[in-house]
Protein backbone atom coordinates (compact mmCIF):
# COMPACT_ATOMS: atom_id res chain seq x y z
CA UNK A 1 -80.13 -96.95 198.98
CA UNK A 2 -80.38 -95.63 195.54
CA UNK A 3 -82.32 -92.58 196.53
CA UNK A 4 -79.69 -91.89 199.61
CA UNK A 5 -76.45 -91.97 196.53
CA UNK A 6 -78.36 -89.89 194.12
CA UNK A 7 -79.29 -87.43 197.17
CA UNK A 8 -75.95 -87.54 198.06
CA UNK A 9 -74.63 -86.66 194.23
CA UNK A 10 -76.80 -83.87 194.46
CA UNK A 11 -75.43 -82.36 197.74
CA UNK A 12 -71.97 -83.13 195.85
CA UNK A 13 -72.90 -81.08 192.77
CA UNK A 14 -74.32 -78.10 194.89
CA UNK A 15 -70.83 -78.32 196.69
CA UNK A 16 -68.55 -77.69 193.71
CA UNK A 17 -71.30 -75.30 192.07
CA UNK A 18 -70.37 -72.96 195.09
CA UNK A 19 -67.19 -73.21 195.18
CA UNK A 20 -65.46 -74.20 191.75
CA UNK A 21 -62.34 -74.76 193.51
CA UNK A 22 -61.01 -77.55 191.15
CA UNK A 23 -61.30 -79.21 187.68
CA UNK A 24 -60.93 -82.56 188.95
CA UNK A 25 -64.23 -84.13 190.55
CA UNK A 26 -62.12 -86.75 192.68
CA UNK A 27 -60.17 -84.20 194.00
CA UNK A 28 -62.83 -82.09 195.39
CA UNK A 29 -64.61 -84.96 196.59
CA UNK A 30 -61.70 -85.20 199.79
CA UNK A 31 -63.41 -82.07 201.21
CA UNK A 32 -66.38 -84.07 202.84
CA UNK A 33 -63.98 -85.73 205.04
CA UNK A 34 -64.28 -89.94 205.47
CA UNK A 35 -66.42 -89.84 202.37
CA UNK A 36 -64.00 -90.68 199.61
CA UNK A 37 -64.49 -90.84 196.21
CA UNK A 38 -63.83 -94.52 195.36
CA UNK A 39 -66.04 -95.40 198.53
CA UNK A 40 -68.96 -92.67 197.62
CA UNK A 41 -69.28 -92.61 193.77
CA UNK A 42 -67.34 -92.11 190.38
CA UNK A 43 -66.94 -88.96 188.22
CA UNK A 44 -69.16 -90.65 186.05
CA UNK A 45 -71.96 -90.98 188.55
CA UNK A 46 -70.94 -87.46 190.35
CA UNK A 47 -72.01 -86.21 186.99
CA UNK A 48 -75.73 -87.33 187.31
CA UNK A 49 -76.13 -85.32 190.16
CA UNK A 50 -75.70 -82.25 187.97
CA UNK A 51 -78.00 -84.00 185.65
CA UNK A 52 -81.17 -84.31 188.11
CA UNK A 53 -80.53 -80.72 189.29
CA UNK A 54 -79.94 -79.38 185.15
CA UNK A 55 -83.51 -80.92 184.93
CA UNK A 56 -84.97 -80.03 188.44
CA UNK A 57 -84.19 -76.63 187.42
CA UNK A 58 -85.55 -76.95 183.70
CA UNK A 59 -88.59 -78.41 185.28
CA UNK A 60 -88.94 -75.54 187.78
CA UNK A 61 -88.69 -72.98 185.00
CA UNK A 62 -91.28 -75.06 182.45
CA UNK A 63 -93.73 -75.12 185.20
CA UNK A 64 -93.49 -71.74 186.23
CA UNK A 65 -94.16 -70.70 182.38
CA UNK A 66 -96.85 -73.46 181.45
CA UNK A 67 -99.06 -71.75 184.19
CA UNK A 68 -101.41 -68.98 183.63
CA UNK A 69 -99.82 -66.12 183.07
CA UNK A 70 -96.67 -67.72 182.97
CA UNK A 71 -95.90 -65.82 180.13
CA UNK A 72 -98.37 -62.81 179.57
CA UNK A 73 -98.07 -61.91 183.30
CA UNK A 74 -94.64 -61.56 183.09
CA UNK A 75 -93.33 -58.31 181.32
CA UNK A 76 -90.11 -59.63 180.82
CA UNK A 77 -91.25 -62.50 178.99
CA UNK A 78 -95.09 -61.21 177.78
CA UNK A 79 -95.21 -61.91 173.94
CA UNK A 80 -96.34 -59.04 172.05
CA UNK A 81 -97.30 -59.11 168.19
CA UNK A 82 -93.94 -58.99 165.92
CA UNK A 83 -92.45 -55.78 164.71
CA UNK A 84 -94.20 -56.91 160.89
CA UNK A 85 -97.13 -56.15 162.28
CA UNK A 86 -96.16 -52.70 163.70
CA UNK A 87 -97.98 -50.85 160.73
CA UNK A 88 -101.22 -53.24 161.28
CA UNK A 89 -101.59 -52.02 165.15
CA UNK A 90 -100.39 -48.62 164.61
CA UNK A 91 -103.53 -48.16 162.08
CA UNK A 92 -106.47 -50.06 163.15
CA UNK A 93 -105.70 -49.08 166.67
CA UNK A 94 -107.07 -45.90 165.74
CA UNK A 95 -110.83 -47.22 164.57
CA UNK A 96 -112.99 -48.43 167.98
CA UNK A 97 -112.91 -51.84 168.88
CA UNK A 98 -109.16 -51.87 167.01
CA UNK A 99 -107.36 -52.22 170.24
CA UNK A 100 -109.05 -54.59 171.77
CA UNK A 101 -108.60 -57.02 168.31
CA UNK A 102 -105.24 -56.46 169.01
CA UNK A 103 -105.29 -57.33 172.46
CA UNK A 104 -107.27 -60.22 171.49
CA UNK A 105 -104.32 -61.90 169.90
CA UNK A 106 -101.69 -60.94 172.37
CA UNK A 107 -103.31 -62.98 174.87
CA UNK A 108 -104.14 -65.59 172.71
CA UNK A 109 -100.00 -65.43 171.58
CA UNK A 110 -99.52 -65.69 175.48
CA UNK A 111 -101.74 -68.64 176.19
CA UNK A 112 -100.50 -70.30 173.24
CA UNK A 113 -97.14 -70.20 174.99
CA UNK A 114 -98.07 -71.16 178.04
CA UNK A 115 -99.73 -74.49 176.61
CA UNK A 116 -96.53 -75.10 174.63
CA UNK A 117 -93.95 -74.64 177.62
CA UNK A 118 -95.57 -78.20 179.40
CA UNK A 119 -93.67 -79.92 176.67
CA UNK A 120 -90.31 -79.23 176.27
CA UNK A 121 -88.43 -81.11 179.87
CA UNK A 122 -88.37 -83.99 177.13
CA UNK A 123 -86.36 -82.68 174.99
CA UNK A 124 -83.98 -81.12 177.53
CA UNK A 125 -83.81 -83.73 179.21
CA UNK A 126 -82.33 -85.99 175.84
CA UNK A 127 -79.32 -83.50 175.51
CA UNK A 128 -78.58 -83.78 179.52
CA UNK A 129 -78.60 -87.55 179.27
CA UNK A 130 -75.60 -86.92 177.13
CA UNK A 131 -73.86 -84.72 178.98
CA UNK A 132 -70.26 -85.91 179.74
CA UNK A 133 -67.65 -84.54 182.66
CA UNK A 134 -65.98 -82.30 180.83
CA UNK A 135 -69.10 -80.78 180.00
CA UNK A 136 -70.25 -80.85 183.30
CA UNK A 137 -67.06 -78.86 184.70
CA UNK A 138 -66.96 -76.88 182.08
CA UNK A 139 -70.64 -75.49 183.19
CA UNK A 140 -70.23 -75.34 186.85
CA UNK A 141 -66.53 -73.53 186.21
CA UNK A 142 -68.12 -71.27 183.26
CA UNK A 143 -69.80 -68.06 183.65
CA UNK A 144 -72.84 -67.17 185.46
CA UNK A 145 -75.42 -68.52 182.66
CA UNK A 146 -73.41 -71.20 181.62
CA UNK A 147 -75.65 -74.21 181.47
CA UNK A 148 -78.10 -71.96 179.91
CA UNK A 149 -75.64 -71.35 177.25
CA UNK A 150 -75.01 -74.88 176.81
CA UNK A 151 -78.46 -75.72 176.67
CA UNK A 152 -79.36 -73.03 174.06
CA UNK A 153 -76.65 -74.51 171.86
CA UNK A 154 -77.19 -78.19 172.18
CA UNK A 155 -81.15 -77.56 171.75
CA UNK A 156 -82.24 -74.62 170.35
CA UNK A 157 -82.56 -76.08 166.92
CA UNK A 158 -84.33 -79.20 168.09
CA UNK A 159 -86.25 -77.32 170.50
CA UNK A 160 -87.48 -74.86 167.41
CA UNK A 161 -88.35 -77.49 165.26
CA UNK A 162 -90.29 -80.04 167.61
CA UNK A 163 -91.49 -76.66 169.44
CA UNK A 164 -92.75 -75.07 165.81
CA UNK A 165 -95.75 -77.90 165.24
CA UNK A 166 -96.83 -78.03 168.66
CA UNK A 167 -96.58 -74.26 168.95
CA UNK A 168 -98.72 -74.21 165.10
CA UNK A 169 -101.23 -76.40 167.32
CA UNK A 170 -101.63 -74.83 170.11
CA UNK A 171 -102.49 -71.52 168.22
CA UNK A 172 -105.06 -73.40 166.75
CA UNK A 173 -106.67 -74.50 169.80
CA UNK A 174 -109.71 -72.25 171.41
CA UNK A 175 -107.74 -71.42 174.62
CA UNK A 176 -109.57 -68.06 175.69
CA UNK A 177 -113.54 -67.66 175.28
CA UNK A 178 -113.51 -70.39 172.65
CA UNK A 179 -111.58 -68.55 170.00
CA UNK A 180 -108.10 -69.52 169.23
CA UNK A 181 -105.25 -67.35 168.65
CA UNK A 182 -105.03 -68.16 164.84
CA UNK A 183 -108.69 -66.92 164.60
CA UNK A 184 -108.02 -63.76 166.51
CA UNK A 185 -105.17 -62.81 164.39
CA UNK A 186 -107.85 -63.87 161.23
CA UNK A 187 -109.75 -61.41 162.85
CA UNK A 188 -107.34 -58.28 162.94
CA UNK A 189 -105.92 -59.02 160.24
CA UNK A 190 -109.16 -59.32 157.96
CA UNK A 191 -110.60 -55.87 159.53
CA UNK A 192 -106.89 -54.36 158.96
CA UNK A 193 -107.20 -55.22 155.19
CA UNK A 194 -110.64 -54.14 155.27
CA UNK A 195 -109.99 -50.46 156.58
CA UNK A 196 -106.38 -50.59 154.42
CA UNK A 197 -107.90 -51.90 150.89
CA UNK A 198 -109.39 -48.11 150.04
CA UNK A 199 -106.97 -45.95 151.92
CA UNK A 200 -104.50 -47.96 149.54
CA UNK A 201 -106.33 -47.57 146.68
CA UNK A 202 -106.68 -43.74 147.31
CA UNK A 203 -103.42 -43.33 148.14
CA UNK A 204 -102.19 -45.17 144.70
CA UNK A 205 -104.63 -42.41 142.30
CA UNK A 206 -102.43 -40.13 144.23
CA UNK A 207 -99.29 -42.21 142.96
CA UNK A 208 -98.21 -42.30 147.09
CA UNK A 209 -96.86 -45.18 148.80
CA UNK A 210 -99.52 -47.70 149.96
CA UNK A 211 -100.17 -46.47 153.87
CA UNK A 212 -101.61 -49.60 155.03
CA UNK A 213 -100.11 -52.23 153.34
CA UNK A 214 -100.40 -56.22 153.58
CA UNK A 215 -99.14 -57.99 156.40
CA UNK A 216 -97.12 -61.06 156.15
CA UNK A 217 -96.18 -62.80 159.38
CA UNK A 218 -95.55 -66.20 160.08
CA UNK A 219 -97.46 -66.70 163.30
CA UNK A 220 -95.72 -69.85 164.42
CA UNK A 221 -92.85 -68.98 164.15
CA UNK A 222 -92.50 -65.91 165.57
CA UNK A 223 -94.36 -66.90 168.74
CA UNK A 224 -92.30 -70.02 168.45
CA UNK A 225 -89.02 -68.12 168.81
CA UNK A 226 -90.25 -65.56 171.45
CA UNK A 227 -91.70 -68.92 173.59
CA UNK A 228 -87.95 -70.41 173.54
CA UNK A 229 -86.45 -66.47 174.20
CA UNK A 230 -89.01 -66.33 177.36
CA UNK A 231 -88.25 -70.57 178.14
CA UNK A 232 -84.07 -69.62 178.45
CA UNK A 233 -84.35 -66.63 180.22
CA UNK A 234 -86.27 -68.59 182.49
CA UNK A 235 -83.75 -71.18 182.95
CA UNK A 236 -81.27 -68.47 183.44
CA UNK A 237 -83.11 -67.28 186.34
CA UNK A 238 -83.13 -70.47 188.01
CA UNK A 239 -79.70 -70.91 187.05
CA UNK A 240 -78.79 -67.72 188.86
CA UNK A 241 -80.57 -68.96 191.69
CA UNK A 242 -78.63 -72.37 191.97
CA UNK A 243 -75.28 -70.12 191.49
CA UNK A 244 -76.05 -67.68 194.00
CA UNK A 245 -77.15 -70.15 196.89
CA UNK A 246 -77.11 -73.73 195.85
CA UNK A 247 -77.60 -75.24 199.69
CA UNK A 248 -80.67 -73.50 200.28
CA UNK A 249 -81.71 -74.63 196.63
CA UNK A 250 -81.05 -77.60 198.45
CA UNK A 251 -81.66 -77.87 201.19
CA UNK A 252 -84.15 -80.72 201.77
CA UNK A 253 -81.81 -82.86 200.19
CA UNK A 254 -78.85 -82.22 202.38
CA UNK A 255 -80.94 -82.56 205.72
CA UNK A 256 -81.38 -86.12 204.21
CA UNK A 257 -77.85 -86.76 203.15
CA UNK A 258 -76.13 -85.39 206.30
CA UNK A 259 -78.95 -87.72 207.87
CA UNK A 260 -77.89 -90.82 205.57
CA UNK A 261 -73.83 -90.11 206.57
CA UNK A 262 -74.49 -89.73 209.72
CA UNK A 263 -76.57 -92.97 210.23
CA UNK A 264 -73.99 -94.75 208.40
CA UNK A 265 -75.51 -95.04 205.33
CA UNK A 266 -72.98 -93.89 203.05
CA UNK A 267 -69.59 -94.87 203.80
């Protein structure tokens, strides 16, 4: 029986996500005919069903990223090395073998992501357990990225600092040919300094501005922010998805349901 009522919130929630008709969840509810309200659920339960789909949808999108290539085969979403480091791959791109150093650590970034992104439905899933009505209206009601925005603002912070470690462990890990993404950017980096440590020198004798000079990037960091960029953008395409055709996003569920009312089962 529970499974039928939350299948049956969940066919409510897609209802009101396609039509936005009213502010008041009771009110809406009178459109499925003999299935009040008072019989069928509360607001307060109506509100879970946005819950489970908020988190089917955050699962969906984790998933998608956590596999290979979630991230690096995705040119939307690929993480390249930050803009720091411009100077670093502009120059040692030029020597052979540079490149490939480079691309060494972009797919180690990537991977690195990837790992990461099978974490974070926990934490999402903390800030939608709070979630009360008005918040819930206010999403469905809002603009077309809505619960994406209200996600990035109730989590982004905690996301970035729970996300940060794991992110600083992951790039520690030997994800691709044994070598981890912390070593690869070792690598570069070493062989940039390397190649930049006379030019620099020669270039101070001439009193000119160092050409290759150190690089200072915080690797978990940045690949932590570009991971949570790539993780709501995500979201935002599944949102879009729910928004543009929430009964087909649905539509296992409301073969069941219509089943379940049919058969009696929810009166």
């Amino acid at each position: 029986m529970r499974n039928v009522r939350t299948s049956f919130f969940i066919l409510f929630f897609v209802g009101l996500l396609s039509s936005c008709l009213s502010t008041d969840l009771t009110s809406f509810v009178s459109s499925f005919g003999n299935v009040t309200s008072q019989e069928a659920f509360t607001n307060s339960e109506a509100i879970e069903a946005m819950k489970d789909a908020l988190v089917e949808g955050i699962t969906v999108s984790a998933s998608e990223l956590s596999t290979t290539d979630g991230y690096f085969g995705d040119s939307a979403l690929k993480i390249f090395l930050p803009e720091e480091a411009r100077v670093m791959v502009d120059n040692i791109g030029k020597i052979p073998g540079g490149q490939r150093l480079v691309d060494d650590v972009v797919l180690r970034l990537n991977r690195s992501a990837e790992e990461a992104a099978k974490d974070v439905v926990p934490i999402f899933t903390d800030v939608i357990k709070e979630m009360t009505v008005a918040d819930g209206i206010s999403i469905v009601c809002g603009g077309d990225n809505a619960a994406t925005e209200y996600l990035r603002e109730k989590t982004y912070d905690k996301l970035y600092n729970l996300y940060r470690p794991k992110m600083a462990g992951v790039l520690e890990k030997p994800l691709v040919a044994g070598i981890s993404a912390d070593k690869a950017w070792t690598t570069l980096s070493d062989k940039y300094n390397e190649i930049g440590e006379p030019v620099n020198f020669a270039a101070e004798v001439l009193g000119k501005e160092a050409p290759m000079p150190p690089v200072e990037v915080d690797l978990a960091g940045y690949a932590t922010k570009k991971a949570l960029d790539g993780l709501f953008a995500k979201i935002a395409e599944e949102e879009a998805v729910i928004r543009e055709n929430p009964l087909n996003y649905a539509s296992d569920m409301i073969q069941k349901v219509f089943g379940a009312v049919k058969a009696g089962l929810v009166n």
